[in-house]
N, C-alpha and C. Protein backbone atom coordinates (compact mmCIF):
# COMPACT_ATOMS: atom_id res chain seq x y z
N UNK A 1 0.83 -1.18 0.00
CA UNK A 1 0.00 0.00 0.00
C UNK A 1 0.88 1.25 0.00
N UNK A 2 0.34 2.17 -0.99
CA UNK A 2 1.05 3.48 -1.19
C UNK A 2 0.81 4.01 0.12
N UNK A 3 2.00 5.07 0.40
CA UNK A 3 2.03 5.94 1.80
C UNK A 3 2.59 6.82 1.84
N UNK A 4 2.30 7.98 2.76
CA UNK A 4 2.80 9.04 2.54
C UNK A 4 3.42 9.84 3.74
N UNK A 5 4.95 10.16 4.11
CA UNK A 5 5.35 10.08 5.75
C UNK A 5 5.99 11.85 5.45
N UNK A 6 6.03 12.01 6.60
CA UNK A 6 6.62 13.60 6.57
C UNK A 6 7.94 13.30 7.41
N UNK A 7 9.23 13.50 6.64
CA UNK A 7 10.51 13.00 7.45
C UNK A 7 10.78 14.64 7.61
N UNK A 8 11.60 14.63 8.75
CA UNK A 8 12.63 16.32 9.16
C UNK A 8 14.02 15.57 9.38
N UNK A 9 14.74 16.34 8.60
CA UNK A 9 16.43 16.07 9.16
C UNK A 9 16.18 17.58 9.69
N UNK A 10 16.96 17.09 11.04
CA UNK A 10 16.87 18.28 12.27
C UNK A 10 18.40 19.34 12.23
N UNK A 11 18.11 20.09 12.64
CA UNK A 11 19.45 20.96 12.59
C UNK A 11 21.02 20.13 13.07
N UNK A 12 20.46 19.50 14.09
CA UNK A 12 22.26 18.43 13.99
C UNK A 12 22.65 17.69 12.25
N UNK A 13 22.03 17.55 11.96
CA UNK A 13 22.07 16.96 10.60
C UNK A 13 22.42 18.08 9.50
N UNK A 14 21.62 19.06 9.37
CA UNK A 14 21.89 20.15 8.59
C UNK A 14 23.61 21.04 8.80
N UNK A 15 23.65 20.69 10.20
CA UNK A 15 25.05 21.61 10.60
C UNK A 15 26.19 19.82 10.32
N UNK A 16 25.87 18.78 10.59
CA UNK A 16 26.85 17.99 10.54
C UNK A 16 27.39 18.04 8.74
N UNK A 17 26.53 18.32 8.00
CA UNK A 17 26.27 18.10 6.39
C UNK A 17 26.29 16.93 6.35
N UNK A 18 25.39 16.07 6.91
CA UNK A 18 24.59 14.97 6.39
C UNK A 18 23.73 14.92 5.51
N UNK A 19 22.89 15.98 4.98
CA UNK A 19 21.64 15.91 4.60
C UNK A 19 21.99 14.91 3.06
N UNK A 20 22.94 15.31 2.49
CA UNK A 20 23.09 14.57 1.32
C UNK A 20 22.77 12.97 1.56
N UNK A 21 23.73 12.84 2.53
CA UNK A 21 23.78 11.09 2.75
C UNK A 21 22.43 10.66 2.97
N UNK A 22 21.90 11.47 3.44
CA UNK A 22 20.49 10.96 4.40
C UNK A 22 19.55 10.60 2.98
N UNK A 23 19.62 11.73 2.34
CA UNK A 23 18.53 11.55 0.99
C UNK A 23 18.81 10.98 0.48
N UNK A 24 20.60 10.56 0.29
CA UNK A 24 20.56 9.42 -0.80
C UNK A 24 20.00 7.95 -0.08
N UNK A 25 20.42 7.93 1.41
CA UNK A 25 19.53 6.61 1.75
C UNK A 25 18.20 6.88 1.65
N UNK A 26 17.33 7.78 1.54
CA UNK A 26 15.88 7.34 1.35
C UNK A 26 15.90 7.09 0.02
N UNK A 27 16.30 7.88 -0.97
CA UNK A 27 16.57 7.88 -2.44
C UNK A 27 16.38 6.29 -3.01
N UNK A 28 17.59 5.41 -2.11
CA UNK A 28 17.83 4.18 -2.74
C UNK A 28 17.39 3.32 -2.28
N UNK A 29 16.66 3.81 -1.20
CA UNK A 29 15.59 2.39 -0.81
C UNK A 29 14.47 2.55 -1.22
N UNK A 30 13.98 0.77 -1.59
CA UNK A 30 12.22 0.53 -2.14
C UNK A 30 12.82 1.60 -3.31
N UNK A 31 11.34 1.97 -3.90
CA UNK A 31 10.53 2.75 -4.93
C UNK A 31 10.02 4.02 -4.17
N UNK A 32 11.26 4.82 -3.13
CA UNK A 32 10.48 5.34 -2.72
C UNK A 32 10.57 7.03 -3.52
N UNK A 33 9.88 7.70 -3.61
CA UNK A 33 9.62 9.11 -4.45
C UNK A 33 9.89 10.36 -2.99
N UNK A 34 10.51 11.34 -3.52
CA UNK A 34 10.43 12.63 -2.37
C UNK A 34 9.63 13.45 -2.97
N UNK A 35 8.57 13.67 -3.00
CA UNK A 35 7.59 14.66 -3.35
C UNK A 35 7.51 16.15 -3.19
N UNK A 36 8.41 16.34 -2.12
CA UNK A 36 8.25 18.25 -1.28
C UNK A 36 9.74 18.07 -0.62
N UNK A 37 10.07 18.73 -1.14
CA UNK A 37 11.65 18.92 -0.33
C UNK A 37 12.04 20.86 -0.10
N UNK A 38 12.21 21.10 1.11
CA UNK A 38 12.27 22.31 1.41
C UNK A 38 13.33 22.60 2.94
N UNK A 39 14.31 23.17 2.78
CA UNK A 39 15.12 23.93 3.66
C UNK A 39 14.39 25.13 4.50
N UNK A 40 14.19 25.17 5.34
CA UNK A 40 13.99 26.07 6.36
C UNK A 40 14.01 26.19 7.78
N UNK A 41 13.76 27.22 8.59
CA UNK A 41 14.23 27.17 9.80
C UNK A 41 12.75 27.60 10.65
N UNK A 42 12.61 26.75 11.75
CA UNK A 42 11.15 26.66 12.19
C UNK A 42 10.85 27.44 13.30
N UNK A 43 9.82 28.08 13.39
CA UNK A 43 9.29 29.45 14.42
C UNK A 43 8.56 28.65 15.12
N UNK A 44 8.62 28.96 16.45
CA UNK A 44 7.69 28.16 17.61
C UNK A 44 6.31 27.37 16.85
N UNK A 45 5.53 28.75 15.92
CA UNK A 45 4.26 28.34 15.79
C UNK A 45 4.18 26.82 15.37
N UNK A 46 5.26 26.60 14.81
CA UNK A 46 4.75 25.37 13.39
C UNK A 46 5.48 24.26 14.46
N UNK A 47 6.39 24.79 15.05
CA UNK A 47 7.06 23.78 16.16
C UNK A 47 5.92 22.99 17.81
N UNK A 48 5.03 24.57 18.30
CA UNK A 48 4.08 23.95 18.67
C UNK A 48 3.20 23.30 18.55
N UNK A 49 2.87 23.21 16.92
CA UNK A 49 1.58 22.17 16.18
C UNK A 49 2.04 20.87 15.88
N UNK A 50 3.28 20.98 15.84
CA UNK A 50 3.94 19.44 15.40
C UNK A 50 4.35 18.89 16.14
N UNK A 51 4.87 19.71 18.20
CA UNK A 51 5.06 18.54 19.05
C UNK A 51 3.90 19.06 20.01
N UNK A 52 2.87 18.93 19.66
CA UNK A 52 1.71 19.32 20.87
C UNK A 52 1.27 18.33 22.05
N UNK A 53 1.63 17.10 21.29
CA UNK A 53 1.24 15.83 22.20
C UNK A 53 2.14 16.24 23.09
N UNK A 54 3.51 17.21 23.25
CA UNK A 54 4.79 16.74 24.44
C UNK A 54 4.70 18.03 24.89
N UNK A 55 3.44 18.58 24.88
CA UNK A 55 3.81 20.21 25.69
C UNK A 55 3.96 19.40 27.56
N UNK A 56 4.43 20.46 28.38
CA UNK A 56 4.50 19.75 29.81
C UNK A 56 5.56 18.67 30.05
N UNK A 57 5.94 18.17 29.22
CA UNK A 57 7.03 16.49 29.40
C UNK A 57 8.61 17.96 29.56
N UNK A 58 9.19 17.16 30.47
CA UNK A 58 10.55 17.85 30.77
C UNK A 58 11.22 18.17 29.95
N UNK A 59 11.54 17.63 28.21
CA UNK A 59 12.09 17.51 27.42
C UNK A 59 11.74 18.68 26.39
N UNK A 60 10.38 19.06 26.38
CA UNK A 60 9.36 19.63 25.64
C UNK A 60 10.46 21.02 25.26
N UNK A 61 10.54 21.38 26.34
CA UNK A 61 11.55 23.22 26.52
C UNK A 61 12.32 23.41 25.23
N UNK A 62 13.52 21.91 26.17
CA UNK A 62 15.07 21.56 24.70
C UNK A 62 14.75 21.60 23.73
N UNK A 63 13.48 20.28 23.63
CA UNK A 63 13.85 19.88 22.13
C UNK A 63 13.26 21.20 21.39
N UNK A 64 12.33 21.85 21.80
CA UNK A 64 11.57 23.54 21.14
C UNK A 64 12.82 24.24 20.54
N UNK A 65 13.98 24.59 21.95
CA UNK A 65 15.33 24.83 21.43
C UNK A 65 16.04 24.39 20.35
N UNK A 66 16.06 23.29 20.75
CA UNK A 66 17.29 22.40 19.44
C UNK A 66 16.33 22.65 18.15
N UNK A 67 15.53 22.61 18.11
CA UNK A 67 14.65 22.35 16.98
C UNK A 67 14.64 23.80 15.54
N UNK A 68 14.84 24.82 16.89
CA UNK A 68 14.76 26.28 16.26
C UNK A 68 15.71 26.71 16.31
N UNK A 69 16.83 26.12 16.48
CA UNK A 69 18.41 26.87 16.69
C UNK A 69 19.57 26.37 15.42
N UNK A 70 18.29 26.01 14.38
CA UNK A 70 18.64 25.93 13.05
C UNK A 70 17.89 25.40 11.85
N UNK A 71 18.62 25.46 11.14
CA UNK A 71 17.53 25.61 9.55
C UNK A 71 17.33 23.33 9.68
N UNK A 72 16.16 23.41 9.26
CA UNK A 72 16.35 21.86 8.90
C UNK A 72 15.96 21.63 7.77
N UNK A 73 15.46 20.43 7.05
CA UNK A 73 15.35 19.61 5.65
C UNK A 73 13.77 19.09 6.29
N UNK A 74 12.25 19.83 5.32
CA UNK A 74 11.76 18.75 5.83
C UNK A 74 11.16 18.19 4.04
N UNK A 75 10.57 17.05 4.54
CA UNK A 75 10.27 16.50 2.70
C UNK A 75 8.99 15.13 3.26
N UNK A 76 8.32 15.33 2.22
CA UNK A 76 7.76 14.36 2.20
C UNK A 76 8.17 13.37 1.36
N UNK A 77 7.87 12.25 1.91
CA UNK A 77 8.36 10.82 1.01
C UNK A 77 7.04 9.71 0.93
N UNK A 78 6.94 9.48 -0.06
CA UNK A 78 5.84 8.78 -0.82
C UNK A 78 6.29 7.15 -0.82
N UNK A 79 5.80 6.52 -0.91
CA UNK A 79 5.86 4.79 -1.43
C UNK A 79 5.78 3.85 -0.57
N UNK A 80 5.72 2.29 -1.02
CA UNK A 80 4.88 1.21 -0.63
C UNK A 80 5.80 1.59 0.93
N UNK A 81 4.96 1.08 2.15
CA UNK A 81 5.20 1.01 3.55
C UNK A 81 6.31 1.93 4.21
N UNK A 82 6.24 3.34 3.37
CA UNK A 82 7.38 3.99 3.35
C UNK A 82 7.48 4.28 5.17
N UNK A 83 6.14 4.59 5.85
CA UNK A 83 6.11 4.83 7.34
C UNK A 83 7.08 4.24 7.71
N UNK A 84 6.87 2.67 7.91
CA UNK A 84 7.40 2.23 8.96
C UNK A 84 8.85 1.77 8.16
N UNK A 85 9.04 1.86 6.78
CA UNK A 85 10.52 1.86 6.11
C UNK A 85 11.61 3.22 6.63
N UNK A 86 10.58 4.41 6.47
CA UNK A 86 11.58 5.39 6.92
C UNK A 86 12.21 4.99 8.15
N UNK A 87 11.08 4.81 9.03
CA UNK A 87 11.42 4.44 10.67
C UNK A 87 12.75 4.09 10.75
N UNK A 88 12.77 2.81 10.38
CA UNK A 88 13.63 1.47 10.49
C UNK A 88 15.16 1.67 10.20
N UNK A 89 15.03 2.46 8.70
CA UNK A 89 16.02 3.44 8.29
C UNK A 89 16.90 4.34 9.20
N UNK A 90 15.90 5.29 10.04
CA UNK A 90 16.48 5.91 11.09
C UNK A 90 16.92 5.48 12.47
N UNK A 91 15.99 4.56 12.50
CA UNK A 91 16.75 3.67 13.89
C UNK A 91 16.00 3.87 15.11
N UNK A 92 16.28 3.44 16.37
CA UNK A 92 16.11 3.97 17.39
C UNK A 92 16.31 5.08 18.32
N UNK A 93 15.65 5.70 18.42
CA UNK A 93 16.35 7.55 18.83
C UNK A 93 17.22 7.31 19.38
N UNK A 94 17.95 6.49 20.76
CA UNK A 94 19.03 6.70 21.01
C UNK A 94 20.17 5.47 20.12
N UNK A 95 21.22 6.62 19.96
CA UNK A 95 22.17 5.91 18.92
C UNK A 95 23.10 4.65 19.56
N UNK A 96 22.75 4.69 20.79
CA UNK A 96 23.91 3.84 21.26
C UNK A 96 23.18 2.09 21.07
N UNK A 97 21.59 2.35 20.96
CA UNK A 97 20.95 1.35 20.66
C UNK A 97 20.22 0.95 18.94
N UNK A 98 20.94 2.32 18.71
CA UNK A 98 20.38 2.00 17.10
C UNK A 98 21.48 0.98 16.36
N UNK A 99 21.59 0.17 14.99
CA UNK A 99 21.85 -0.73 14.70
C UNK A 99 22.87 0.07 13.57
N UNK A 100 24.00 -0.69 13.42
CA UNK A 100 24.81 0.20 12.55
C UNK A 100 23.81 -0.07 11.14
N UNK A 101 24.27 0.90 9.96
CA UNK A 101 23.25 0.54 8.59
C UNK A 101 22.29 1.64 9.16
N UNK A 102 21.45 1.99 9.91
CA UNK A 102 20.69 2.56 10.49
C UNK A 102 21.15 4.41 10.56
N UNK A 103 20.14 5.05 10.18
CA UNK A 103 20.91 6.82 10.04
C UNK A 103 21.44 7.21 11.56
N UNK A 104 20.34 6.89 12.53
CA UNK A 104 21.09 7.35 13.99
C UNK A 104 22.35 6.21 14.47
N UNK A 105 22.44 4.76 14.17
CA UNK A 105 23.64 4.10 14.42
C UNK A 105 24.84 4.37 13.57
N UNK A 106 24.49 5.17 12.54
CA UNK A 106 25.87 4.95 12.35
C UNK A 106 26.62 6.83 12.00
N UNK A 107 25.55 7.93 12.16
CA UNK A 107 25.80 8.93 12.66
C UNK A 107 25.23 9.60 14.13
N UNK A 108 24.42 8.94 14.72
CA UNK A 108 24.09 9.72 16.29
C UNK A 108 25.25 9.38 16.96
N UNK A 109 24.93 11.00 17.87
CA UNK A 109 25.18 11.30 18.49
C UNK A 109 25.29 10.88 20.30
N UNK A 110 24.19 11.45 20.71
CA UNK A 110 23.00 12.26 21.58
C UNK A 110 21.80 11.90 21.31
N UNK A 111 20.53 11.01 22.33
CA UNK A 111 19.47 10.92 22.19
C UNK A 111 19.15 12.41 21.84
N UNK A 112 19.39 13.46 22.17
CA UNK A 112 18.21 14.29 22.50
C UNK A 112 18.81 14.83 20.95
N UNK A 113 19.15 15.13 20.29
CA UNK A 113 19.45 15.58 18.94
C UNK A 113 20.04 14.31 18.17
N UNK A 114 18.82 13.67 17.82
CA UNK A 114 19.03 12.78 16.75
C UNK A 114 18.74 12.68 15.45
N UNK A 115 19.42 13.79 14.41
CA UNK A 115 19.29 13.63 13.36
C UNK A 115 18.01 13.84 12.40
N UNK A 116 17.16 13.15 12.73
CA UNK A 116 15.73 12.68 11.42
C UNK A 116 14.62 12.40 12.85
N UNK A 117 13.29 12.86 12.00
CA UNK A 117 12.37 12.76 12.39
C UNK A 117 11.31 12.25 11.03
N UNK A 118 10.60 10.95 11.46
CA UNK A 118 9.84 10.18 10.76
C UNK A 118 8.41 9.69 11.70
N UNK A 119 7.65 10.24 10.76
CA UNK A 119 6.13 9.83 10.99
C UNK A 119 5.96 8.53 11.64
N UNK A 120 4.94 8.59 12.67
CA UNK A 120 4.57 6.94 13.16
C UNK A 120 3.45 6.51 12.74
N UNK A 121 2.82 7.17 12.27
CA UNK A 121 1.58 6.24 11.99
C UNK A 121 1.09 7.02 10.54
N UNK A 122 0.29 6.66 9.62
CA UNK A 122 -0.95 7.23 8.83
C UNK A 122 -1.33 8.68 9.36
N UNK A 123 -2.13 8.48 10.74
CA UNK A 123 -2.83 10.01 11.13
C UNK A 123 -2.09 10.85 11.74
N UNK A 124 -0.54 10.15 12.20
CA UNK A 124 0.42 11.34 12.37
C UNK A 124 1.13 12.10 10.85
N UNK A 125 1.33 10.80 10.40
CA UNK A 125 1.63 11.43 8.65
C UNK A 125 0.99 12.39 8.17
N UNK A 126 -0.29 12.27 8.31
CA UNK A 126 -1.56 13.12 7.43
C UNK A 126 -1.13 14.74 8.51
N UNK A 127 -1.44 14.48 9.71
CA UNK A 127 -1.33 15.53 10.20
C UNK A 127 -0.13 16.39 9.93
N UNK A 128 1.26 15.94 9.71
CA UNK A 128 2.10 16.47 9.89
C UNK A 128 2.30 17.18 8.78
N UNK A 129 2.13 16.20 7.91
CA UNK A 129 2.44 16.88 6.35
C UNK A 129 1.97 18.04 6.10
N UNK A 130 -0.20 18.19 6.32
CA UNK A 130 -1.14 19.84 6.33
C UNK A 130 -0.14 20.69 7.27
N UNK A 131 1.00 20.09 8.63
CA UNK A 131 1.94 21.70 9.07
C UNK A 131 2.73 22.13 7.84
N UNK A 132 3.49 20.87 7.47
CA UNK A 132 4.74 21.90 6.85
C UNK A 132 4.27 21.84 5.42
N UNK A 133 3.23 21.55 4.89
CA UNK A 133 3.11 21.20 3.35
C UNK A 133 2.02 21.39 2.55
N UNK A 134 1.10 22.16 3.73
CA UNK A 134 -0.08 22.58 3.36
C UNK A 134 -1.08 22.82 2.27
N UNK A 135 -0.16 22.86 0.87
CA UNK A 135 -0.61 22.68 -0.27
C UNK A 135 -0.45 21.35 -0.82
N UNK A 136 0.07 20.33 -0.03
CA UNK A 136 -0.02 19.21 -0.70
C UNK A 136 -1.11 17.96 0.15
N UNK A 137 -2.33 18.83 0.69
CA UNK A 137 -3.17 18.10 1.03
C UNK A 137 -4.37 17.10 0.34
C-alpha cells in the first residue's frame, strides 16, 4: 500500500552536512519518491503544532530549542510502507541502541538531537504533512 510520511532532518544533521547522505539513503531504498523537499528554519508556531502531544514532558523546553536553533530539511516521502521503512532506516532515537546501517547508528550522536524525524503512523503522517506542506493536502 502506497504511503505518505513527513521525514525532518533536524538541525544536527543540517550543521553535521549529512543531509546529502540521508537523501541518498531514502533515495535508494524501495521505490520510494520525495515529493516536497524544502530547507527552512522553524518558528515556535509550526514547532508547537507538530510537538503538541509533548507540551508539559521535561524535554518539551530543549527539544523547542534544538529544533529552532537551526535551519532543517523537511520533505515528504511517498511509497509502498514507506512509514514504517523510513522508521527502520532511522533507527532507534538513542544511537547507542540504534543498529549500525541505520541513520542514527551509524551517525548519532545524543538521544536528544538525533538527526531525522519520521512519521509513526498514517494520522500522524496526514497531520504532519497539512503543518509543513499545506498545499499538498
Amino acid at each position: 500500500m502506497s504511503q505518505r510520511t513527513l521525514v525532518l532532518l533536524k538541525p544536527d544533521a543540517v550543521a553535521r552536512k549529512l543531509v546529502g547522505e540521508i537523501v541518498a539513503r531514502i533515495e535508494r531504498k524501495a521505490n520510494w519518491t520525495i515529493s516536497a523537499l524544502e530547507l527552512r528554519t522553524l518558528d515556535r508556531t509550526v514547532l508547537e503544532q507538530h510537538y503538541a502531544e509533548h507540551v508539559g514532558r521535561d524535554f518539551y523546553e530543549p527539544l523547542m530549542a534544538f529544533m529552532s536553533s537551526g535551519p532543517v530539511v523537511a520533505m515528504v516521502v511517498e511509497g509502498e510502507r514507506v512509514i514504517e521503512g523510513v522508521r527502520a532506516l532511522a533507527g532507534p532515537t538513542d544511537p547507542i541502541s540504534a543498529a549500525p546501517g541505520s541513520i542514527r547508528g551509524d551517525f548519532g550522536t545524543i538521544t536528544r538531537e538525533n538527526l531525522i524525524h519520521a512519521s509513526d503512523s498514517e494520522e500522524s503522517a496526514e497531520r504532519e504533512i497539512k503543518i509543513f506542506f499545506p498545499g499538498l493536502v
